[in-house]
N, C-alpha and C. Protein backbone atom coordinates (compact mmCIF):
# COMPACT_ATOMS: atom_id res chain seq x y z
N UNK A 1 40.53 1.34 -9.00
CA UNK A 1 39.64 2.45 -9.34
C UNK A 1 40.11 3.69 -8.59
N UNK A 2 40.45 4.75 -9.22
CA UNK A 2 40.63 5.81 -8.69
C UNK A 2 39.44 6.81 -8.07
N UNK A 3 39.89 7.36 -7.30
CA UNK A 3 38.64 8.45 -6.45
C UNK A 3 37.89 9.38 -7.92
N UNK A 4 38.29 9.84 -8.58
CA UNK A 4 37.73 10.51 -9.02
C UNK A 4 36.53 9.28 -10.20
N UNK A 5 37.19 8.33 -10.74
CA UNK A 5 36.04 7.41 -11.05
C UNK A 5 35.18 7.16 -10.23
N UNK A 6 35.93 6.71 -8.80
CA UNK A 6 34.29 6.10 -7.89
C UNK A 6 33.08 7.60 -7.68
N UNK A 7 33.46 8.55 -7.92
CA UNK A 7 32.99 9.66 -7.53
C UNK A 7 32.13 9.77 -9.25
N UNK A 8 32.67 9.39 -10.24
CA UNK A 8 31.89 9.44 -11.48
C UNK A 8 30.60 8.65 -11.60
N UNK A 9 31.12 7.55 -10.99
CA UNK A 9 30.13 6.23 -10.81
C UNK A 9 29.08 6.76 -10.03
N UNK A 10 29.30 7.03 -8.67
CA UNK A 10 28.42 7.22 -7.45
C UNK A 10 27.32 8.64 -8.44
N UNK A 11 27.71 9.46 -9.10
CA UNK A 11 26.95 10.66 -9.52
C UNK A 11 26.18 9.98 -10.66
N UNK A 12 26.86 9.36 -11.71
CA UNK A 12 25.75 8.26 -12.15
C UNK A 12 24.41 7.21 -11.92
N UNK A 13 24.98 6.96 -10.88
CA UNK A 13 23.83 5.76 -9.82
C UNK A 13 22.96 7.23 -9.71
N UNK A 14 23.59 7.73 -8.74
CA UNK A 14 22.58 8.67 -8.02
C UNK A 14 21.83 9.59 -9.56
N UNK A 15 21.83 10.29 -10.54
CA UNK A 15 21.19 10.42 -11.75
C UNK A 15 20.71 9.63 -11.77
N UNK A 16 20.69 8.38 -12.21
CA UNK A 16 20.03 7.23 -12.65
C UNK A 16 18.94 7.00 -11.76
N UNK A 17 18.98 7.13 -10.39
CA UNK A 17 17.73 6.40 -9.58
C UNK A 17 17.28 7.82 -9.39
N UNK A 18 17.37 9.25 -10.11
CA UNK A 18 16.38 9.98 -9.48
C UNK A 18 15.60 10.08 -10.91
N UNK A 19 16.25 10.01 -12.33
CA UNK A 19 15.13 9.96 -13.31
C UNK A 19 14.35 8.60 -13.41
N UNK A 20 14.46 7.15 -12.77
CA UNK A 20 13.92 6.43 -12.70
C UNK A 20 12.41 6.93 -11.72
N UNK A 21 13.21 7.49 -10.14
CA UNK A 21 11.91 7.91 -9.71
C UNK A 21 11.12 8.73 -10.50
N UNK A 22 11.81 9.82 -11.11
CA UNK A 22 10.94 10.43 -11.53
C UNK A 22 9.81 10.06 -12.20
N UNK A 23 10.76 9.08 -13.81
CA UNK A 23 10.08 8.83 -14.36
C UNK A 23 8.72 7.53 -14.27
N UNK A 24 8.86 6.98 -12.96
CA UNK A 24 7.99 6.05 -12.40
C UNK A 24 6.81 7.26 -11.74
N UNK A 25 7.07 7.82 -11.05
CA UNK A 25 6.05 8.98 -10.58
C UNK A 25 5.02 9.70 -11.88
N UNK A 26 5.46 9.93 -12.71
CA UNK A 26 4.68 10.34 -14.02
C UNK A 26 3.79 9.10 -14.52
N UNK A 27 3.98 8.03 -14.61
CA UNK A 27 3.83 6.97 -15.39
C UNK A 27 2.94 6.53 -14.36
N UNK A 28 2.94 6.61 -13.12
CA UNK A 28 2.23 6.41 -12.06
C UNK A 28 0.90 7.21 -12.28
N UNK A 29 1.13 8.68 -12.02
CA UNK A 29 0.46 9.65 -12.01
C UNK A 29 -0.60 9.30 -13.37
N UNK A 30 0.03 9.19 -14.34
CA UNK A 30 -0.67 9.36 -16.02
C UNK A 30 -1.76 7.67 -15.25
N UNK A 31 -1.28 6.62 -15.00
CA UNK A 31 -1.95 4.71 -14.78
C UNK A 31 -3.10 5.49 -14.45
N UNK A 32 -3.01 6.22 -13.17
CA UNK A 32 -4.11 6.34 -12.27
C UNK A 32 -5.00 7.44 -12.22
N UNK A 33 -5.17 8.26 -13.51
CA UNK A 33 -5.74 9.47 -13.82
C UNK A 33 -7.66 9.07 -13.26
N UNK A 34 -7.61 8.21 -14.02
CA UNK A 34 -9.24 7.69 -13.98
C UNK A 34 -9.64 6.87 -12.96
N UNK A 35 -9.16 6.61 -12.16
CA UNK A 35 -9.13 5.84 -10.97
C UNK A 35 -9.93 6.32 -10.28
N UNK A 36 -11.26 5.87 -10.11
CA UNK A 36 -12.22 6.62 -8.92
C UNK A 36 -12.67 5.36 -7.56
N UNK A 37 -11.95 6.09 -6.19
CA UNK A 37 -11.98 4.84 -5.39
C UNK A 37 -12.74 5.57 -4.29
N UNK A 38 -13.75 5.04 -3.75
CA UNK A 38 -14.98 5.69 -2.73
C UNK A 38 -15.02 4.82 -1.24
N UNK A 39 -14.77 6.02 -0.37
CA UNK A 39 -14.48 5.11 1.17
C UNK A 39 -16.12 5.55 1.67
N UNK A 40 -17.49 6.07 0.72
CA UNK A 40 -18.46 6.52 1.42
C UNK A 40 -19.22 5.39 1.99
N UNK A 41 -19.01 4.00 1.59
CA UNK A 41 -19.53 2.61 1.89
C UNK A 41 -19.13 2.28 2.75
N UNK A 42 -18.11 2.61 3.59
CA UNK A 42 -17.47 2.33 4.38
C UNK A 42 -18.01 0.82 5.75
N UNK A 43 -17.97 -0.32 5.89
CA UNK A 43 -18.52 -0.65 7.44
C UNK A 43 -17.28 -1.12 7.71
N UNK A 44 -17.12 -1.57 9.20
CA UNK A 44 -16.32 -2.09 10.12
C UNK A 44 -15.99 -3.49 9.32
N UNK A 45 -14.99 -3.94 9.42
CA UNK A 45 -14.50 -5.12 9.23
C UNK A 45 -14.03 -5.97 10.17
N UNK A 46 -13.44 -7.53 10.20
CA UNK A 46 -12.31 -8.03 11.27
C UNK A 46 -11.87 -8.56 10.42
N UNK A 47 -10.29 -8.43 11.02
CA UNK A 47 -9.23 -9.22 10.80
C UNK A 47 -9.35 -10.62 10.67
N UNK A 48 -8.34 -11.43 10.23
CA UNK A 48 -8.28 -12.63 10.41
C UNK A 48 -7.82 -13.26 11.59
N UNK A 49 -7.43 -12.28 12.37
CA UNK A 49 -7.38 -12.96 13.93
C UNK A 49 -8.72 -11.77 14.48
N UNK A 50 -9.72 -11.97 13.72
CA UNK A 50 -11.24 -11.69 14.75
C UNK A 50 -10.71 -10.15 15.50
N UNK A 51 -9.74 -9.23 14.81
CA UNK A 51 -10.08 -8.02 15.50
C UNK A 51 -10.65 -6.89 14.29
N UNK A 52 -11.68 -5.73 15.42
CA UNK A 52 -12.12 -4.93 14.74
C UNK A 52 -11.30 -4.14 13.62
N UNK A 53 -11.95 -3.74 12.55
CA UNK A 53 -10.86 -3.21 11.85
C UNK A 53 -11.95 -1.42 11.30
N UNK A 54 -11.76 -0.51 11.99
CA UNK A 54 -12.56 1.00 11.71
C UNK A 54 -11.62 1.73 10.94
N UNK A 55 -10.56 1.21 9.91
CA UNK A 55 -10.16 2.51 8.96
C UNK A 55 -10.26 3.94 9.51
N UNK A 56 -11.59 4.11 9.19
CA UNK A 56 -12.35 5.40 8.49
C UNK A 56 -12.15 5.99 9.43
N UNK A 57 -12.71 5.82 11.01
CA UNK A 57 -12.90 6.51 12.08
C UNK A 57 -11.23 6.75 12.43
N UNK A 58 -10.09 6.16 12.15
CA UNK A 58 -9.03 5.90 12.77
C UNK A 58 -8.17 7.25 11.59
N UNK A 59 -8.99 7.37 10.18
CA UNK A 59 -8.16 8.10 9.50
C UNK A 59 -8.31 9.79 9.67
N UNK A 60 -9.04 9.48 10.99
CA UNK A 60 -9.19 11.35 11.57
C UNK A 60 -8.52 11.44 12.30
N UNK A 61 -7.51 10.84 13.21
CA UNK A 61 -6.74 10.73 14.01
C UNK A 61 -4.95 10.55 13.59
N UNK A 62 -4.84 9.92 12.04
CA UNK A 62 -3.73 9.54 11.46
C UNK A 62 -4.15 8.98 9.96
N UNK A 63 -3.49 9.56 9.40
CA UNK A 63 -3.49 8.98 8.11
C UNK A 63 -3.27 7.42 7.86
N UNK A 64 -4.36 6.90 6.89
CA UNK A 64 -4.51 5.05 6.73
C UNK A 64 -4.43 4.54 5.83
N UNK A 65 -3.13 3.89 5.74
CA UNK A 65 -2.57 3.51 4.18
C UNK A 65 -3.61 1.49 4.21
N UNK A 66 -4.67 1.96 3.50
CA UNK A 66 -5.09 0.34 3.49
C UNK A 66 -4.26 0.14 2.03
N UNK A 67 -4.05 -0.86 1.94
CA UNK A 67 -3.65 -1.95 0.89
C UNK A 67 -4.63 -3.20 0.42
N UNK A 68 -5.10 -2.91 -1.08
CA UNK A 68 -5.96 -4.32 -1.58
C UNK A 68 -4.97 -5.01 -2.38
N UNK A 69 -5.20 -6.20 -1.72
CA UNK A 69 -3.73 -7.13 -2.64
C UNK A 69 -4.70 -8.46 -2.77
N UNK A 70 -4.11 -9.41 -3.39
CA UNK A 70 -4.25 -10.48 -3.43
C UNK A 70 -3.38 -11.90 -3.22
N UNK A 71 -3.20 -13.15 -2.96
CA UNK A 71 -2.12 -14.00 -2.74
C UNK A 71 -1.39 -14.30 -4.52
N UNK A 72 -2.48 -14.21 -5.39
CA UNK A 72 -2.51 -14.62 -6.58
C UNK A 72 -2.02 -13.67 -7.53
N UNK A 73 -1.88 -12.77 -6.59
CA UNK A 73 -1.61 -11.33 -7.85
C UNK A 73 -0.03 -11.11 -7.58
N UNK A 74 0.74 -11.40 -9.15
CA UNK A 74 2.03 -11.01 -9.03
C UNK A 74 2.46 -10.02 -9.15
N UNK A 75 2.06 -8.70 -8.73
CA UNK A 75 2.76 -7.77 -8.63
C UNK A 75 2.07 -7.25 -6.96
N UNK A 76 1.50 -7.99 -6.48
CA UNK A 76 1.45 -7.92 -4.84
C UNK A 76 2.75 -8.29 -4.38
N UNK A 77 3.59 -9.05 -4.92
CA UNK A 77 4.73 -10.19 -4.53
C UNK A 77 5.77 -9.18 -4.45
N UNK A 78 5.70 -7.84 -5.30
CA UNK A 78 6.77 -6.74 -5.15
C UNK A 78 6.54 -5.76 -4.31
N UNK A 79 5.16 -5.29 -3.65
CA UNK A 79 4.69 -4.24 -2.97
C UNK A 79 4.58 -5.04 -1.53
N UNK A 80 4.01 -5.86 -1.35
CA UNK A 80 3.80 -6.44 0.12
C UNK A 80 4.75 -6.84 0.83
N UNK A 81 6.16 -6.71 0.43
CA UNK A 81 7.49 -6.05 1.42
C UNK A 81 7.33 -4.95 1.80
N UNK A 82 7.08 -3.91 0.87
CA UNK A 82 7.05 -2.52 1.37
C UNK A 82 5.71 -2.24 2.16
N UNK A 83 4.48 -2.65 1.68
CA UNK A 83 3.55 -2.03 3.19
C UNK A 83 3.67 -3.51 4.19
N UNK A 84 4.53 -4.47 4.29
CA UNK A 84 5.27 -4.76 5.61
C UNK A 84 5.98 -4.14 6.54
N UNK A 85 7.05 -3.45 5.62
CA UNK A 85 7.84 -2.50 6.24
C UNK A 85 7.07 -1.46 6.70
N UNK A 86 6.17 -0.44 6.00
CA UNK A 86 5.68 0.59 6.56
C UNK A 86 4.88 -0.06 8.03
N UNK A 87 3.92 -0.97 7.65
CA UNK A 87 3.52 -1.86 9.37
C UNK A 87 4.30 -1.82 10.39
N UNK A 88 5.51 -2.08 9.94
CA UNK A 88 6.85 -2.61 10.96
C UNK A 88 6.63 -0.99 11.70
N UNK A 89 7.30 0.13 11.03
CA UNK A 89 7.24 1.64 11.44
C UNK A 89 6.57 2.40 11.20
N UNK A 90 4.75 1.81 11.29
CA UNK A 90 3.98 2.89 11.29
C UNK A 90 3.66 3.67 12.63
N UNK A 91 4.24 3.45 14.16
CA UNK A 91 4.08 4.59 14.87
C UNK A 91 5.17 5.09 14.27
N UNK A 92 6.11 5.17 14.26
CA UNK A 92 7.58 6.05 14.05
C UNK A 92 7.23 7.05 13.26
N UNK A 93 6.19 6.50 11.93
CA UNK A 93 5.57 7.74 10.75
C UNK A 93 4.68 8.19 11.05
N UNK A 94 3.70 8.15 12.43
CA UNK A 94 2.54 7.93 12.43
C UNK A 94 1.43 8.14 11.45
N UNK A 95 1.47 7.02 11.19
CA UNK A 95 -0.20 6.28 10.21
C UNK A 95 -0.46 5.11 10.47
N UNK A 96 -1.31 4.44 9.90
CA UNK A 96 -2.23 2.95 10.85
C UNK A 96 -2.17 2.13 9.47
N UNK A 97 -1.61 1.02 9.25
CA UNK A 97 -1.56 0.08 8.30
C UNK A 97 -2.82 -0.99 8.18
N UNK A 98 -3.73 -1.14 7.07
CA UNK A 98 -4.55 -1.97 6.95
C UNK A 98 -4.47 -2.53 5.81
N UNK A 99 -4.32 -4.16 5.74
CA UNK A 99 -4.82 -4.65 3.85
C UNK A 99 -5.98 -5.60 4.36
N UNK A 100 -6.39 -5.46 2.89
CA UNK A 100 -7.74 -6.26 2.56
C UNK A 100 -7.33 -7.51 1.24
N UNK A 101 -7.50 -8.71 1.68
CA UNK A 101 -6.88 -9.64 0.82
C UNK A 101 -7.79 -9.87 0.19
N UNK A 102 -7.99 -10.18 -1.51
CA UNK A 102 -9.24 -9.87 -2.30
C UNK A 102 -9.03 -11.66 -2.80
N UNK A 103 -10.22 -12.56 -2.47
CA UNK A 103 -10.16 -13.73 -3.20
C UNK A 103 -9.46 -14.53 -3.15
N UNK A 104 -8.71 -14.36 -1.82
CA UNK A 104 -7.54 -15.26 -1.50
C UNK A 104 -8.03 -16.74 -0.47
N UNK A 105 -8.48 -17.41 -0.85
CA UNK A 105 -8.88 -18.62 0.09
C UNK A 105 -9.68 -17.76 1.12
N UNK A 106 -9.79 -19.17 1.92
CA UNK A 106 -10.57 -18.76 3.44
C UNK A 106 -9.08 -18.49 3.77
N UNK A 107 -9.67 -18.28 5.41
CA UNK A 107 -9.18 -17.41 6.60
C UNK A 107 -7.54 -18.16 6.68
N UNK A 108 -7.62 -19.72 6.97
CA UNK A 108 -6.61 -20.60 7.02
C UNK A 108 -5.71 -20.77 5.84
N UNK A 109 -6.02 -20.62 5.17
CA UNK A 109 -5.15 -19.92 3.85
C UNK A 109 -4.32 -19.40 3.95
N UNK A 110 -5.19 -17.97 4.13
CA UNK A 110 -4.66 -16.53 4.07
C UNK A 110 -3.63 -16.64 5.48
N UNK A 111 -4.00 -16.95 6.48
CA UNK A 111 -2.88 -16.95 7.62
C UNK A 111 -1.32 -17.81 7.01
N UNK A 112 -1.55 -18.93 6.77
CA UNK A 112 -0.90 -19.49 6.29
C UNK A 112 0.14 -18.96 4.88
N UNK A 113 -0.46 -18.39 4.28
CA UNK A 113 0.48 -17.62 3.67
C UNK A 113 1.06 -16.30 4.16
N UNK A 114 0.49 -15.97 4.71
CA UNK A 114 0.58 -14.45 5.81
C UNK A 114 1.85 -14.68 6.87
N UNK A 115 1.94 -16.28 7.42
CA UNK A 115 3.22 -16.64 7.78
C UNK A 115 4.14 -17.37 6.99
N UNK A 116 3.96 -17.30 5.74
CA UNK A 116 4.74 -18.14 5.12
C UNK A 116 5.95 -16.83 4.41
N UNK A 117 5.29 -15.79 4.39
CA UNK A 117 6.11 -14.87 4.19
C UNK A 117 6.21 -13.52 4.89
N UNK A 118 5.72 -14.16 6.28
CA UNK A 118 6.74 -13.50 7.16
C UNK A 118 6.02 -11.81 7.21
N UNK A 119 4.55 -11.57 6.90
CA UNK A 119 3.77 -10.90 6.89
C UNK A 119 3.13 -9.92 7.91
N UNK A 120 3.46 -8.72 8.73
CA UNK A 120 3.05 -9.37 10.24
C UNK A 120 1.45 -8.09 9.85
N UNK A 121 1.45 -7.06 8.69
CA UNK A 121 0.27 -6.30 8.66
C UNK A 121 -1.12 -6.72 8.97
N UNK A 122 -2.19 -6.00 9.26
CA UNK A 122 -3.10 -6.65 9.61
C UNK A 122 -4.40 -6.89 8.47
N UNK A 123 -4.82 -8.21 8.26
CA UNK A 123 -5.65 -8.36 6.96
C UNK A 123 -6.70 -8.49 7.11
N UNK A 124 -7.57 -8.09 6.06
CA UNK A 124 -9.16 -8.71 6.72
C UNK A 124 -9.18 -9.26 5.10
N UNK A 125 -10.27 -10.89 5.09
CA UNK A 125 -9.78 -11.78 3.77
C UNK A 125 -11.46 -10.96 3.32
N UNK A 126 -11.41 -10.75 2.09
CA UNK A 126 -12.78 -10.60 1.24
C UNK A 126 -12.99 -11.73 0.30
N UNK A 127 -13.25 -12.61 0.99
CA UNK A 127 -13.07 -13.83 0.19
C UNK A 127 -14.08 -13.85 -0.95
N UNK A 128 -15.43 -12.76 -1.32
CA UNK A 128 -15.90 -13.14 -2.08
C UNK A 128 -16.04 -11.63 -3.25
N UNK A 129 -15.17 -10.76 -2.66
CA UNK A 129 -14.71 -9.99 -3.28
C UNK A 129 -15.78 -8.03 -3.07
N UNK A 130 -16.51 -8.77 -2.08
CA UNK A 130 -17.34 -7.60 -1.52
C UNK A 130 -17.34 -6.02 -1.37
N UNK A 131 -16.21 -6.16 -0.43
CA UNK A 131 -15.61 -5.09 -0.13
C UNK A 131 -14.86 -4.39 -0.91
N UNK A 132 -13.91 -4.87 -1.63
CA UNK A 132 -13.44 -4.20 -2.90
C UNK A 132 -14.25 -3.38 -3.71
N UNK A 133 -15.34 -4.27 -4.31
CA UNK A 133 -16.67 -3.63 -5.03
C UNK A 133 -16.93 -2.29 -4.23
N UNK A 134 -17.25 -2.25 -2.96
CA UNK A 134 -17.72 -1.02 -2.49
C UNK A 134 -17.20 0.19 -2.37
N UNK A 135 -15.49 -0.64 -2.48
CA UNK A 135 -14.55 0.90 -2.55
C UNK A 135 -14.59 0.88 -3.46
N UNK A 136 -14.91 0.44 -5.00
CA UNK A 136 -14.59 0.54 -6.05
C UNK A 136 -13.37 0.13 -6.97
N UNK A 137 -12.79 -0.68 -6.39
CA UNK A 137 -11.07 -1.31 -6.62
C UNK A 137 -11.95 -2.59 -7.85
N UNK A 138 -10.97 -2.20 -8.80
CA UNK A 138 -10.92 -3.35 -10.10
C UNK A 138 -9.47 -3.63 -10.19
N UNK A 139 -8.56 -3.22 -9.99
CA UNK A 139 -7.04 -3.86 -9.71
C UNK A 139 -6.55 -3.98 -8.37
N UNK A 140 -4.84 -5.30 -8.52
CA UNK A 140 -4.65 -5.16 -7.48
C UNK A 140 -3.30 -5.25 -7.96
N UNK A 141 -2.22 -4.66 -6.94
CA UNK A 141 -2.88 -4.63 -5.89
C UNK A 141 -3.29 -2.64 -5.60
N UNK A 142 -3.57 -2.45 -5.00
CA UNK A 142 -4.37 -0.78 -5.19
C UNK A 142 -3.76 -0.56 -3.50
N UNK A 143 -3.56 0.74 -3.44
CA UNK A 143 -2.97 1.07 -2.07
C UNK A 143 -3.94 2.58 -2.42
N UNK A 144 -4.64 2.92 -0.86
CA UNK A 144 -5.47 3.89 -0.87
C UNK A 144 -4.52 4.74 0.34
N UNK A 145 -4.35 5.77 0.13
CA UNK A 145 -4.53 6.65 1.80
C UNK A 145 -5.36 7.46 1.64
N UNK A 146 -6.12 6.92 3.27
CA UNK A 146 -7.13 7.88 4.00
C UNK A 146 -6.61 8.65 5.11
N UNK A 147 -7.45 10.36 4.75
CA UNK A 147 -7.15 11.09 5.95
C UNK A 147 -8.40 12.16 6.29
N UNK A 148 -8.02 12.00 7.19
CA UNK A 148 -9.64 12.66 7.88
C UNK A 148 -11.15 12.62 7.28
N UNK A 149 -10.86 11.24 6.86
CA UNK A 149 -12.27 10.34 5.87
C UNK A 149 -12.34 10.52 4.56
N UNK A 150 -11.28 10.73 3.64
CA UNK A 150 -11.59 11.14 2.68
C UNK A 150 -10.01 10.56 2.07
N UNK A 151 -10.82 10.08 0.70
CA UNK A 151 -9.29 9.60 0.10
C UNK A 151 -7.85 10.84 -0.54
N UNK A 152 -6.89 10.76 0.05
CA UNK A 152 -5.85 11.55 -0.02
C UNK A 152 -4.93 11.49 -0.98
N UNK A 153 -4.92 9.77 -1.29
CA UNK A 153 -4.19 9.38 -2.70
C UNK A 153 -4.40 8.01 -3.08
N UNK A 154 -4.48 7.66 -3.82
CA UNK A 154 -4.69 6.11 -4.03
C UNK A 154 -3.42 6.19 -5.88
N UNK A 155 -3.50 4.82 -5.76
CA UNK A 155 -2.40 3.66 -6.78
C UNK A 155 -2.51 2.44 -6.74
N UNK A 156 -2.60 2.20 -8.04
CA UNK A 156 -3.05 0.86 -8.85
C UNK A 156 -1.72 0.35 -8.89
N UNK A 157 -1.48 -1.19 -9.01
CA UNK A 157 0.17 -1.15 -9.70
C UNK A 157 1.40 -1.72 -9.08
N UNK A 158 2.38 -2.14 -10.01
CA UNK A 158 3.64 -1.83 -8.82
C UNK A 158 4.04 -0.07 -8.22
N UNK A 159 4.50 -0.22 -7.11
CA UNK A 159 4.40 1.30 -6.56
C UNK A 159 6.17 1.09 -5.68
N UNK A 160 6.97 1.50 -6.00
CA UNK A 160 8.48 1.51 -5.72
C UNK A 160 8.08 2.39 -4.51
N UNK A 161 8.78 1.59 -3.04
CA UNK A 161 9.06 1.53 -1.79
C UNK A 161 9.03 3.87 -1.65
N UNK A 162 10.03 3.63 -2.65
CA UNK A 162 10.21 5.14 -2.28
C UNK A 162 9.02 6.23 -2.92
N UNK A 163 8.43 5.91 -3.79
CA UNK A 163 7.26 6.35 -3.87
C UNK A 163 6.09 6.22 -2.88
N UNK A 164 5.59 4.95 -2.20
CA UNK A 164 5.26 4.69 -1.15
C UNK A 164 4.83 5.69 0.18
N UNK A 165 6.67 5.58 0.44
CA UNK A 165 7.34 6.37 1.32
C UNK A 165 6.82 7.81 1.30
N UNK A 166 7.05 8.64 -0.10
CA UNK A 166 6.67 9.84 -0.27
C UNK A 166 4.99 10.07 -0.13
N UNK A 167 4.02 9.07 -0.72
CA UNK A 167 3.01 9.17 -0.05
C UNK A 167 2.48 9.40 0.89
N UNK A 168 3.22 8.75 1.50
CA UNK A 168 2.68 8.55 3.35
C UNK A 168 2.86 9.67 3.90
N UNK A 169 4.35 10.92 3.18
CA UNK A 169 4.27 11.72 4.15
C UNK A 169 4.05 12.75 3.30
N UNK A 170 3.64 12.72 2.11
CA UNK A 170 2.68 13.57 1.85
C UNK A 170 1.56 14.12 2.55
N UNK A 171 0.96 12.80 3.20
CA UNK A 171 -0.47 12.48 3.52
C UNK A 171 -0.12 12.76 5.28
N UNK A 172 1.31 12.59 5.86
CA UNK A 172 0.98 13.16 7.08
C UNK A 172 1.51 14.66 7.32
N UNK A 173 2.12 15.20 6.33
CA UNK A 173 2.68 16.56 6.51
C UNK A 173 1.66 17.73 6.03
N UNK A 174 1.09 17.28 4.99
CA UNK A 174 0.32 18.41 4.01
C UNK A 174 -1.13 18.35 4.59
């Protein structure tokens, strides 16, 4: 392969993955027009290792990407790498990572799958689907950010890492 092909190729890829973003960002944008998700219900939660979990109070201080997923829901299976990763480097971005597992077994379950893939975010299980109801979430898996108590962006869906990404610092720059 000559330089000037690999250089044809490389400008191709790179076209290709920016009208993909694009066109995932529209298609995104258009899913979630009607989407009305309400943090005014708000109470304290715990984790599945029994710690407090205050969102709300924490999203005046840093923006709070919670995540509603489920074990059962296959298109959690494509997003819950990526708000792993954001967990992994949420001081580095600063924002505070929370999911809420919707209907997923009890507690021993949910851990159990939580290490089975290597999961380390922090969950609180809604095992009977409570909490969801109150934010108003009918899909999953749904990724909300909160900032200074008030929802900043939310998405239904699969949601590509780099869209994600642009959220978050939407939500800590603007």
């Amino acid at each position: 392969m000559t330089r000037t092909s690999a250089k044809g190729w490389l400008k191709n890829i790179l076209i290709t993955a920016i009208l993909i973003t694009a066109v995932s960002i529209v298609v995104d944008i258009w899913r979630n027009k009607d989407l009305t998700v309400s943090v005014d219900n708000h109470s304290i939660e715990k984790t599945i290792n029994q710690h407090d979990v205050d969102w709300l109070t924490l999203s005046y201080q840093q923006p709070v990407v919670l995540y509603l997923w489920a074990t059962w829901c296959p298109s959690c299976r494509f997003v819950s790498p990526s708000i792993n990763w954001l967990q992994q480097y949420q001081n580095d971005l600063n924002i505070k990572v929370f999911s809420v597992a919707i209907r997923s077994g009890d507690d021993r379950l949910l851990q159990a799958y939580m290490n089975s893939k290597e999961y380390r975010f922090p969950v609180t299980n809604d095992q009977n689907g409570h909490i969801s109801q109150q934010l108003g979430i009918s899909a999953t898996p749904t990724i909300i950010i909160v900032k200074n108590g008030k929802v900043f962006n939310s998405t239904t869906g699969v949601t590509t890492p780099v869209g994600l990404f642009a959220r978050v610092m939407a939500a800590t720059y603007l």
